[in-house]
N, C-alpha and C. Protein backbone atom coordinates (compact mmCIF):
# COMPACT_ATOMS: atom_id res chain seq x y z
N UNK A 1 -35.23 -17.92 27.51
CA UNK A 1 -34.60 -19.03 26.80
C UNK A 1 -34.38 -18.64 25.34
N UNK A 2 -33.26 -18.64 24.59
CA UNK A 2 -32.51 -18.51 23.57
C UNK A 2 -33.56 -20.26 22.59
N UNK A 3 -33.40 -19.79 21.41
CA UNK A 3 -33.73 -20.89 20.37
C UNK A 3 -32.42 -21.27 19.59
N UNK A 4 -32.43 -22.08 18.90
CA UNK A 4 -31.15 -22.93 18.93
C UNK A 4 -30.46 -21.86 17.29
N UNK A 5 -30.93 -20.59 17.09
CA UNK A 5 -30.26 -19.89 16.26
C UNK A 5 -28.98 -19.20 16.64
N UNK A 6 -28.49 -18.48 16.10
CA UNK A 6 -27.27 -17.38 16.06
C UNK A 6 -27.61 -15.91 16.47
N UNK A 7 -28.80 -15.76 16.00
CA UNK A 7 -28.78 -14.16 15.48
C UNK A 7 -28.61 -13.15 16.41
N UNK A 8 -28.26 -13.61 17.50
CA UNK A 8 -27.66 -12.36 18.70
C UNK A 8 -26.34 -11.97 18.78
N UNK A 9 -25.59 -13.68 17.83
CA UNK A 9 -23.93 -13.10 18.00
C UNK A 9 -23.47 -13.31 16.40
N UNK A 10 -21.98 -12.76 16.58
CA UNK A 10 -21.52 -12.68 15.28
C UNK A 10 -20.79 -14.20 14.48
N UNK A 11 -20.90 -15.62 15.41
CA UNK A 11 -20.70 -16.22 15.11
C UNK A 11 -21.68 -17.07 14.12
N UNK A 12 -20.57 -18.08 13.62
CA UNK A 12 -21.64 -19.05 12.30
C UNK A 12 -22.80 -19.69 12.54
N UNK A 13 -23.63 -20.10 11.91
CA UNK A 13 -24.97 -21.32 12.50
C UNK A 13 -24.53 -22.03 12.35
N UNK A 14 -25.21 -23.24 13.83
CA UNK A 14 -24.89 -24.42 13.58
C UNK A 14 -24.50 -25.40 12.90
N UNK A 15 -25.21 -25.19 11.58
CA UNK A 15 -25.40 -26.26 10.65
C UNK A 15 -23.95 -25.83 9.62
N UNK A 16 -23.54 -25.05 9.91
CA UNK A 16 -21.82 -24.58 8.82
C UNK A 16 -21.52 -25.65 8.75
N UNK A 17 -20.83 -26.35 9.57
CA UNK A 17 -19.92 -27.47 8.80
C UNK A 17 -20.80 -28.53 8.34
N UNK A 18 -22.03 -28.48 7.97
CA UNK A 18 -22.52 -29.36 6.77
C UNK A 18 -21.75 -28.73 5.63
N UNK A 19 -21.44 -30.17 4.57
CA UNK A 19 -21.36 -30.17 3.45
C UNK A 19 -22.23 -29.92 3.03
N UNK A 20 -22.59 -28.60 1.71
CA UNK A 20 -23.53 -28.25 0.91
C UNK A 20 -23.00 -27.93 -0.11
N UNK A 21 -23.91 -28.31 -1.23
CA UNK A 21 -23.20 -27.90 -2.67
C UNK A 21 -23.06 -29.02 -3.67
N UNK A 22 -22.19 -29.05 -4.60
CA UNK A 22 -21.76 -29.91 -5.36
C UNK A 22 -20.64 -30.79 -5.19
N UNK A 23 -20.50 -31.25 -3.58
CA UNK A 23 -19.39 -31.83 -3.73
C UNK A 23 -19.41 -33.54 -3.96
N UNK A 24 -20.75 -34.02 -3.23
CA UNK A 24 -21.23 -35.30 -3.51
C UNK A 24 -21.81 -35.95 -4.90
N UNK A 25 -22.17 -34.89 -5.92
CA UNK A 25 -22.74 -35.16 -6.93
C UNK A 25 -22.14 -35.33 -8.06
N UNK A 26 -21.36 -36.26 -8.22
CA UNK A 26 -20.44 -36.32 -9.64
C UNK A 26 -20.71 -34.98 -10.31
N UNK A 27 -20.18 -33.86 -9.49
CA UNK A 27 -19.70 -32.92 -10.50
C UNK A 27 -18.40 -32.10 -10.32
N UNK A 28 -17.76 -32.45 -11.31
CA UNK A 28 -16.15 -32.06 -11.46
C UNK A 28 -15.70 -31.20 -12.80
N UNK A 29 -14.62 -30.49 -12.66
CA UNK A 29 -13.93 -29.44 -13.47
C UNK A 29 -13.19 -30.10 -13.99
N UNK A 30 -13.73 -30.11 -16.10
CA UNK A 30 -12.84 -31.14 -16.87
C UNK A 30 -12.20 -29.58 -17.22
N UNK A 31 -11.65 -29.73 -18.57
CA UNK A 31 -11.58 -28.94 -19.49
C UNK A 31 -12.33 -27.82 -19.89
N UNK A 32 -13.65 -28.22 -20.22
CA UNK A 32 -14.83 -27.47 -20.75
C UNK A 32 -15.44 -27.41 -19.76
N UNK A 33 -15.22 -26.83 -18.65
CA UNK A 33 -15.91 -26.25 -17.45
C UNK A 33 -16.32 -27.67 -16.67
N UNK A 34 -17.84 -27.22 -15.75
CA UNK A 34 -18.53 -27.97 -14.85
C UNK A 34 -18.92 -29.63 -15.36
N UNK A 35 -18.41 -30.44 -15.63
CA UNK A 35 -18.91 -32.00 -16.40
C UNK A 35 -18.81 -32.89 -15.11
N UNK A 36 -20.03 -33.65 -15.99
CA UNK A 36 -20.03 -35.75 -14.88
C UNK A 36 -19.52 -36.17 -16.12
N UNK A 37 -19.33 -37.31 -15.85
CA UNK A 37 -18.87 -38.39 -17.05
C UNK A 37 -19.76 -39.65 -16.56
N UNK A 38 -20.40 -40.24 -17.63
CA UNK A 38 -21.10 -41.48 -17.66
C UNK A 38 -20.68 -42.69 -17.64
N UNK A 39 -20.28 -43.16 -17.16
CA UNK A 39 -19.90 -44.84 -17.36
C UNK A 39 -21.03 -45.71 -17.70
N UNK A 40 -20.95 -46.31 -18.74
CA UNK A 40 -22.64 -47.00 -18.83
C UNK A 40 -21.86 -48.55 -19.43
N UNK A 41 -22.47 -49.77 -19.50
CA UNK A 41 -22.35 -50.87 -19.63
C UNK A 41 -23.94 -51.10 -20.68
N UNK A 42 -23.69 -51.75 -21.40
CA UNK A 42 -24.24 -52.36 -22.60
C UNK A 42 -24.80 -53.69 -22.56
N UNK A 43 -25.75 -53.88 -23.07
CA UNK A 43 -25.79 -55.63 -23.82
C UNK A 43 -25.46 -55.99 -25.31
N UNK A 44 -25.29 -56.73 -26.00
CA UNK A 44 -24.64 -57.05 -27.42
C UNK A 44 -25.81 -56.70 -28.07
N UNK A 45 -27.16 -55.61 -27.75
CA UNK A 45 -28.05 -55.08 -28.86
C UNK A 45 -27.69 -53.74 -28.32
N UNK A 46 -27.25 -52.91 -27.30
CA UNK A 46 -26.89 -51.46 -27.40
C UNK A 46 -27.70 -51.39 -26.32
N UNK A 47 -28.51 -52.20 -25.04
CA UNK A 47 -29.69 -51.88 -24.27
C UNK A 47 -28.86 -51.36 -22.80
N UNK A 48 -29.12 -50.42 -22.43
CA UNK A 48 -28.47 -50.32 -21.08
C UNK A 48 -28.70 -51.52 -20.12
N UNK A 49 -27.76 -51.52 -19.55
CA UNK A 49 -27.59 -52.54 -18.29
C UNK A 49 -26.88 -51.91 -17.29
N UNK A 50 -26.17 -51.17 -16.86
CA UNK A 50 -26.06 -50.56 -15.97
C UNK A 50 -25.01 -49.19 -16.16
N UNK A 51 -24.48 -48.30 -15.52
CA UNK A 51 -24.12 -46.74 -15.61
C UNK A 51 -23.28 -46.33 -14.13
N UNK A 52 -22.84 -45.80 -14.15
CA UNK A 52 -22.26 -44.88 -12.91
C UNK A 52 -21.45 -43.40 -13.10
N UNK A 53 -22.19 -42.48 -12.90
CA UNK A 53 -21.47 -41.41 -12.24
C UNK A 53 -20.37 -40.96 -11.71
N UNK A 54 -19.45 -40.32 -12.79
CA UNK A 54 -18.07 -39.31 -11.70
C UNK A 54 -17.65 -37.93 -12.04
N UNK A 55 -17.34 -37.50 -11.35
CA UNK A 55 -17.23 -36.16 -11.60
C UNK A 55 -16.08 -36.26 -13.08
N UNK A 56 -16.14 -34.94 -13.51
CA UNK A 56 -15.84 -34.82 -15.14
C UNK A 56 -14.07 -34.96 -14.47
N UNK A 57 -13.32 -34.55 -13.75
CA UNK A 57 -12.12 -34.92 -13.08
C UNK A 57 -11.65 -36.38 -13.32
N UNK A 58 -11.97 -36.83 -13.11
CA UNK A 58 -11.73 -38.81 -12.72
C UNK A 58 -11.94 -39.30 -13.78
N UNK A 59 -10.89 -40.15 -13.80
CA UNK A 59 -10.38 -40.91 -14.73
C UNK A 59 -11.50 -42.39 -14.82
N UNK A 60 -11.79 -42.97 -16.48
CA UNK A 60 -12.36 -43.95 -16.04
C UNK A 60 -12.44 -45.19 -15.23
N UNK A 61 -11.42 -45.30 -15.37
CA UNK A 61 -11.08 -46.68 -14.72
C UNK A 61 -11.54 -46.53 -13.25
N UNK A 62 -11.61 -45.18 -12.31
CA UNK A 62 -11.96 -45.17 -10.89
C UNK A 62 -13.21 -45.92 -10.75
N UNK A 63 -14.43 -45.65 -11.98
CA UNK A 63 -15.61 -46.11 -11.89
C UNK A 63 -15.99 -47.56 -12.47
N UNK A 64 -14.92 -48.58 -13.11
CA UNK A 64 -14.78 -49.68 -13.82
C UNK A 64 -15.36 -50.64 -12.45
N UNK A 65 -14.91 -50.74 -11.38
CA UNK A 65 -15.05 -51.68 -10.35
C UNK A 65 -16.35 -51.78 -10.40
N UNK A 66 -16.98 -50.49 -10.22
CA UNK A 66 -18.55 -50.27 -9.99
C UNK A 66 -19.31 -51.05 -10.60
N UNK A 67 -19.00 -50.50 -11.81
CA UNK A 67 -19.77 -51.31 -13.17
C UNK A 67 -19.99 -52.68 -13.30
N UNK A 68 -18.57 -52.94 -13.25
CA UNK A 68 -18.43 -54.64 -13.20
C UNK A 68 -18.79 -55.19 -12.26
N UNK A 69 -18.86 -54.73 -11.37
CA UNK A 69 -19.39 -55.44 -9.77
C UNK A 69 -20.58 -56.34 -10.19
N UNK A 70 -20.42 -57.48 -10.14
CA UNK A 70 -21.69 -58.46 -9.99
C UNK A 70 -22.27 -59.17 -11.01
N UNK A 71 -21.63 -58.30 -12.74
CA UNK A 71 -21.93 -58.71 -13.39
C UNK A 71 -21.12 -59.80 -14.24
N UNK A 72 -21.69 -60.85 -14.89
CA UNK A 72 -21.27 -62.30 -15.65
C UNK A 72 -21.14 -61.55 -17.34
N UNK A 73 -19.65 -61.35 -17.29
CA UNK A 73 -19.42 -61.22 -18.99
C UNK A 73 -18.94 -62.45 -19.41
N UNK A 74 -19.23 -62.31 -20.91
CA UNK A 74 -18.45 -62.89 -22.19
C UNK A 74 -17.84 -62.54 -22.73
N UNK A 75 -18.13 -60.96 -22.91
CA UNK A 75 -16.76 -60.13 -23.98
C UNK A 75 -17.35 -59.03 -23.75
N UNK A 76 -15.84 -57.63 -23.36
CA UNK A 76 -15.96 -56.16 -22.89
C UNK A 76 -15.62 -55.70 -23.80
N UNK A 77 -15.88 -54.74 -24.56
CA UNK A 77 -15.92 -53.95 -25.91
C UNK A 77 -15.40 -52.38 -25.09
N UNK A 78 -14.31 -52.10 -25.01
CA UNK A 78 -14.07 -50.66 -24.33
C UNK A 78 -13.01 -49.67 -25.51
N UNK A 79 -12.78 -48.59 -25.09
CA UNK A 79 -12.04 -47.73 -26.11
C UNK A 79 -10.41 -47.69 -25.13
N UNK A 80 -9.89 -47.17 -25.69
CA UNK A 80 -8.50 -46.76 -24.78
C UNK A 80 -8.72 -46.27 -23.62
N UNK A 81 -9.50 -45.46 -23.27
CA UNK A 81 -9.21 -45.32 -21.74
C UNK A 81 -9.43 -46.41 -20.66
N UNK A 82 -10.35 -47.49 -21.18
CA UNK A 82 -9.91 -48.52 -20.39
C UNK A 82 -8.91 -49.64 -20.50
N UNK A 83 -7.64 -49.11 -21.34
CA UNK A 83 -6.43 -50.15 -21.40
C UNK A 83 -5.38 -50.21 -20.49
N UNK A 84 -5.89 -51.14 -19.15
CA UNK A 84 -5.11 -51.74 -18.04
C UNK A 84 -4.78 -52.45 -18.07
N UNK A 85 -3.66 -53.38 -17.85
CA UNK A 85 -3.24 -54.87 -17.49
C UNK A 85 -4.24 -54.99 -16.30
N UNK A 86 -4.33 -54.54 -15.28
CA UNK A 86 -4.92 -55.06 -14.09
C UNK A 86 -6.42 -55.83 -14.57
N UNK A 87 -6.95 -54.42 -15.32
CA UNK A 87 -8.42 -55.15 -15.98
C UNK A 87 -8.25 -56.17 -16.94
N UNK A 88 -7.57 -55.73 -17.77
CA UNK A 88 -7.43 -57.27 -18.82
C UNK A 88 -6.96 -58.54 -18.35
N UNK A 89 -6.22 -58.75 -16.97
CA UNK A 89 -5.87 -59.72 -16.09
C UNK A 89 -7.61 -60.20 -15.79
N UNK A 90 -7.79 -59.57 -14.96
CA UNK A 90 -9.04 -59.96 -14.11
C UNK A 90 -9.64 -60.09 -15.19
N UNK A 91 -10.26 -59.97 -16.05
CA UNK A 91 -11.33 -60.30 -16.88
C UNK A 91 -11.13 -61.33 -17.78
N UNK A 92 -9.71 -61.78 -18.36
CA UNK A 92 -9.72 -62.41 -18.73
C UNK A 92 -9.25 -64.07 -17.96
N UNK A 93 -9.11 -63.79 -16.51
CA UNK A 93 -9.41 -64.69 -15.22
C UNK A 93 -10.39 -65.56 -15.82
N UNK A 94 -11.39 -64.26 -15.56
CA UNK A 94 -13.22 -64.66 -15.50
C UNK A 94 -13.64 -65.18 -16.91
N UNK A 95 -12.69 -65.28 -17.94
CA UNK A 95 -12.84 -66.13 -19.16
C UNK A 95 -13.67 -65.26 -19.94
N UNK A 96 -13.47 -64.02 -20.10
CA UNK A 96 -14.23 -62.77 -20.44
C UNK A 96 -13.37 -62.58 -21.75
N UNK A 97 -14.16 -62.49 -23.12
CA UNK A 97 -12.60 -62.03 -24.10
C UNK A 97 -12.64 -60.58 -24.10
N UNK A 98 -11.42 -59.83 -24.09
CA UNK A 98 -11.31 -58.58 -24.06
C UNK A 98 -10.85 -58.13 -24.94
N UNK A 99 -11.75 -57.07 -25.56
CA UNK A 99 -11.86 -56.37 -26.43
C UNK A 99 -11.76 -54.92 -26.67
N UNK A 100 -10.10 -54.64 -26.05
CA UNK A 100 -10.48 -52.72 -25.55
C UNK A 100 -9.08 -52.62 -26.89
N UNK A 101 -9.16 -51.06 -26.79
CA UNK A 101 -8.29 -50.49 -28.11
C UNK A 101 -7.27 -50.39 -27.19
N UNK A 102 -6.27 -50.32 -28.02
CA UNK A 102 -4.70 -50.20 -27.13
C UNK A 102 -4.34 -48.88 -27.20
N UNK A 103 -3.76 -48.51 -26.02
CA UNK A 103 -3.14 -46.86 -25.87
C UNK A 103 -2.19 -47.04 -26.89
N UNK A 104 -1.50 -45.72 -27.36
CA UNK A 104 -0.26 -45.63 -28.13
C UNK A 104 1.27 -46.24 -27.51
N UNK A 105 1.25 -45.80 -26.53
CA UNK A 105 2.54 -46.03 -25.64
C UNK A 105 2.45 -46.97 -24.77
N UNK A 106 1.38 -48.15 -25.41
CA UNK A 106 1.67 -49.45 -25.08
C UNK A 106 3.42 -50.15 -25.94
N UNK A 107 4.18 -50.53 -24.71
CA UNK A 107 4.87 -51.20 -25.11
C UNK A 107 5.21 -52.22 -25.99
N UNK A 108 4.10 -53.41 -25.49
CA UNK A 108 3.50 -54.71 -26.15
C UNK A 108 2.24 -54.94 -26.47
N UNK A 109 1.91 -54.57 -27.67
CA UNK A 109 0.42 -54.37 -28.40
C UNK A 109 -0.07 -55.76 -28.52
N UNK A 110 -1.09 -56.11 -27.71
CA UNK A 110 -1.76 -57.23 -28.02
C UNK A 110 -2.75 -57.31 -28.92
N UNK A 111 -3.07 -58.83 -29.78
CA UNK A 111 -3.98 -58.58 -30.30
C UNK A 111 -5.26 -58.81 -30.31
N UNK A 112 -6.25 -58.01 -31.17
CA UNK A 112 -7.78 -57.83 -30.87
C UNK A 112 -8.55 -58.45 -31.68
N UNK A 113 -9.17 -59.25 -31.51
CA UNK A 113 -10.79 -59.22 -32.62
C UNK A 113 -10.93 -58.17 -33.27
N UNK A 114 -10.71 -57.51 -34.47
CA UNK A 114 -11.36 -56.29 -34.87
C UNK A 114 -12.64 -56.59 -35.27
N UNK A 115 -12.97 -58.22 -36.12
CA UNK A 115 -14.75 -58.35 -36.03
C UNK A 115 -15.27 -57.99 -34.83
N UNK A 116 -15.33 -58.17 -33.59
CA UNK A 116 -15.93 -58.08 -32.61
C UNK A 116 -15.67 -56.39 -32.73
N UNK A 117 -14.71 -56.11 -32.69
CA UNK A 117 -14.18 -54.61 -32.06
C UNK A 117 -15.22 -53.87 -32.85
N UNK A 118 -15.51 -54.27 -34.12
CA UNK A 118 -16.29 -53.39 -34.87
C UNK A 118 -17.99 -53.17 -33.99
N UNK A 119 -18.86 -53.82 -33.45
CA UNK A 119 -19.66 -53.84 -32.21
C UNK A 119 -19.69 -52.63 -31.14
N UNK A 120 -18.47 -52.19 -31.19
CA UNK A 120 -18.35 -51.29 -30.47
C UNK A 120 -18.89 -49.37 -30.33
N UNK A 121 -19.51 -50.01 -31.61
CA UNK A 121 -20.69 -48.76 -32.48
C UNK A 121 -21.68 -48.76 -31.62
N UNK A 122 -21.88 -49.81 -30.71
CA UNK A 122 -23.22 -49.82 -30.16
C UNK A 122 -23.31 -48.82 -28.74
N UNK A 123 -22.45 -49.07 -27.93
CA UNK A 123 -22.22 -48.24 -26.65
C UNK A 123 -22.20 -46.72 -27.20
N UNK A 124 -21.57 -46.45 -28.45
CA UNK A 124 -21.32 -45.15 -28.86
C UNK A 124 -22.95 -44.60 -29.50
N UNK A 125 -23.67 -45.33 -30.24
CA UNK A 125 -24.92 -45.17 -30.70
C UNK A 125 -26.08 -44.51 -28.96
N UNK A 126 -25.66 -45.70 -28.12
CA UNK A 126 -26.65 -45.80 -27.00
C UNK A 126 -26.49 -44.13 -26.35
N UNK A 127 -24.80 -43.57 -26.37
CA UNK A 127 -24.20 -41.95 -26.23
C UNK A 127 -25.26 -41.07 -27.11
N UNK A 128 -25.30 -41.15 -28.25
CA UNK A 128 -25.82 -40.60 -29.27
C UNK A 128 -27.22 -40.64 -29.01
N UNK A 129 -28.15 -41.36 -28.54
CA UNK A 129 -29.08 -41.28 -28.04
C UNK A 129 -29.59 -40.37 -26.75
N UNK A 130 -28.31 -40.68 -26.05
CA UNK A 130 -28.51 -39.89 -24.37
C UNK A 130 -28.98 -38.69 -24.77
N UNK A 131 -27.77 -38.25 -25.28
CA UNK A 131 -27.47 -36.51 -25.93
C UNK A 131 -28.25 -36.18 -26.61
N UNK A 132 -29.07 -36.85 -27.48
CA UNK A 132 -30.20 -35.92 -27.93
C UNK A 132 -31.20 -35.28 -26.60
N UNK A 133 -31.08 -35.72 -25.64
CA UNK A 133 -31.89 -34.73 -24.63
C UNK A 133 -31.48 -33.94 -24.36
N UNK A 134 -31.75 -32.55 -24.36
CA UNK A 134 -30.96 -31.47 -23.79
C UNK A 134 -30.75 -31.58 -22.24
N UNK A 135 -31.39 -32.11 -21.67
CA UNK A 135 -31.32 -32.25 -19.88
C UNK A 135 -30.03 -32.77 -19.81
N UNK A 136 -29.86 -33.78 -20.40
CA UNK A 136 -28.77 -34.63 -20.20
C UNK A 136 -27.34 -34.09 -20.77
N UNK A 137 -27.33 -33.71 -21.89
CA UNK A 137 -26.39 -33.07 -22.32
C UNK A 137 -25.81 -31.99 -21.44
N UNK A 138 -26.64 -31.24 -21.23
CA UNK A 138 -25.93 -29.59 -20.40
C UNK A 138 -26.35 -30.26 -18.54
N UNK A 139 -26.72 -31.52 -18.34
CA UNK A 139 -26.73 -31.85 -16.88
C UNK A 139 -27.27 -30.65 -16.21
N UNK A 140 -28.53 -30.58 -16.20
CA UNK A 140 -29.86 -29.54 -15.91
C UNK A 140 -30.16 -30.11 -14.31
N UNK A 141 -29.30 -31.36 -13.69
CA UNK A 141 -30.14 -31.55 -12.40
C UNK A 141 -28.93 -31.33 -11.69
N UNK A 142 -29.24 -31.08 -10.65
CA UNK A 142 -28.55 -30.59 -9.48
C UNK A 142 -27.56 -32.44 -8.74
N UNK A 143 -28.97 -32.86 -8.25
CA UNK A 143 -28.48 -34.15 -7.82
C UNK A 143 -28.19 -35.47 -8.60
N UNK A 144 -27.28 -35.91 -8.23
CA UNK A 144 -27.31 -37.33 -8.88
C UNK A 144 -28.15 -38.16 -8.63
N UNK A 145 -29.16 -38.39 -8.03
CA UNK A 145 -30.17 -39.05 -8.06
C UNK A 145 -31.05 -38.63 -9.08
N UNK A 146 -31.26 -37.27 -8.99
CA UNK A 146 -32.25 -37.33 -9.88
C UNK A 146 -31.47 -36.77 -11.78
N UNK A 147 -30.42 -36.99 -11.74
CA UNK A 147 -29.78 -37.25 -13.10
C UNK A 147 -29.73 -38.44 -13.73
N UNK A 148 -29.64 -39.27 -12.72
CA UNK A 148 -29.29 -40.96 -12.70
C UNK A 148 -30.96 -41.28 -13.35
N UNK A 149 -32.40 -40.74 -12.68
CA UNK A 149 -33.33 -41.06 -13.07
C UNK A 149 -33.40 -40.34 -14.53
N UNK A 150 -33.03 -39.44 -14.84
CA UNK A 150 -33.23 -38.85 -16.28
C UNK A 150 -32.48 -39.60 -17.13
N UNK A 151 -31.14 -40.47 -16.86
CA UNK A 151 -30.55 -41.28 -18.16
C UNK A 151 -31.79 -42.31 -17.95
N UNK A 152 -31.68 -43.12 -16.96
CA UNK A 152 -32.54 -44.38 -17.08
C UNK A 152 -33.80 -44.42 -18.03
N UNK A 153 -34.53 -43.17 -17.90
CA UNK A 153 -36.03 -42.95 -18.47
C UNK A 153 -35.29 -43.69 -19.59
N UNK A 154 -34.92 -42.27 -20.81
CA UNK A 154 -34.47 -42.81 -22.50
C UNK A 154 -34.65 -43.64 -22.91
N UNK A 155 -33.28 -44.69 -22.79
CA UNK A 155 -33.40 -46.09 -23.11
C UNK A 155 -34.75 -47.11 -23.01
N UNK A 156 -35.44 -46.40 -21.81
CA UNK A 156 -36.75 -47.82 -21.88
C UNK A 156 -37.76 -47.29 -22.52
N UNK A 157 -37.99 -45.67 -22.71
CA UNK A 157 -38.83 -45.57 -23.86
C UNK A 157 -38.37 -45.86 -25.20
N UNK A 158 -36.87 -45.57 -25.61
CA UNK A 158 -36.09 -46.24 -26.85
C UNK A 158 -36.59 -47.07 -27.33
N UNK A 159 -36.27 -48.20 -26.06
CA UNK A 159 -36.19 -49.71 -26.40
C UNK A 159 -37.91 -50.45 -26.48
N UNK A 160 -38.98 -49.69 -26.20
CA UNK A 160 -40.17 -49.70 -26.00
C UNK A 160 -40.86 -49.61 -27.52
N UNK A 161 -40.44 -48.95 -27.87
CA UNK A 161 -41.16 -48.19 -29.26
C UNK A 161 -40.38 -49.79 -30.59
């Protein structure tokens, strides 16, 4: 009786057509080589509330649904890459005031709170924090699970002290 290996013929092992590697793990080819990109969501003091993962490829908005899923806003503080009609529709549905920067080659420039807009230091501060870890910066983990646990730590020792 044969064991459930190969090694008598010249064909592949079983297990070949598993997916192995980096293809599940938000990691994608930006510009500057191998990158994830963070999507993270805020509270109006800079405290994480929630994040998602995509490969450095993908555009933000793929991961916007995620984010928002479930959660009750008052006002979204975003930069240009999240300037959609679709999102500024829906959110401002939900009676949400929206607060994102306008692309250039917006046609019809709406206008913004810039008091509020100014707030928007905070999501960028909470960045500035991540990145002082080197883990996080050069993305030292293989899986997204256990990358996802290395942002989370930060912030609650941050916000602890």
């Amino acid at each position: 009786m044969r064991d459930g290996g190969c090694n008598d013929c010249a064909s592949a092992p079983a297990w070949s057509g598993c997916k192995r590697g980096s293809a599940g793990q938000a990691i994608g080819r930006s510009r500057g080589g191998l990158t994830t990109k963070i999507l993270a969501l805020t509270d109006a003091l800079g405290n994480l509330i929630r994040f998602v993962l995509l490969p450095g490829q993908r555009h933000d908005l793929h991961g916007v649904e995620q984010l928002l899923e479930g959660v009750d806003l008052r006002a979204l503080l975003a930069d240009k890459a999240f300037d959609a009609d679709w999102l500024k529709q829906r959110l401002l549905a939900q009676g949400c005031q929206v607060v994102i920067a306008q692309k250039s080659n917006r046609r019809a420039p709406l206008q913004i709170d810039m008091v509020v807009y100014r707030w928007q230091h905070l999501i960028e501060n909470f960045f500035c924090k991540l990145k002082e870890l080197m883990c996080i910066a050069m993305r030292s983990d293989k899986t997204d699970s256990s990358f996802a646990a290395v942002i989370t730590l930060p912030p609650t020792a941050i916000n602890s002290h």
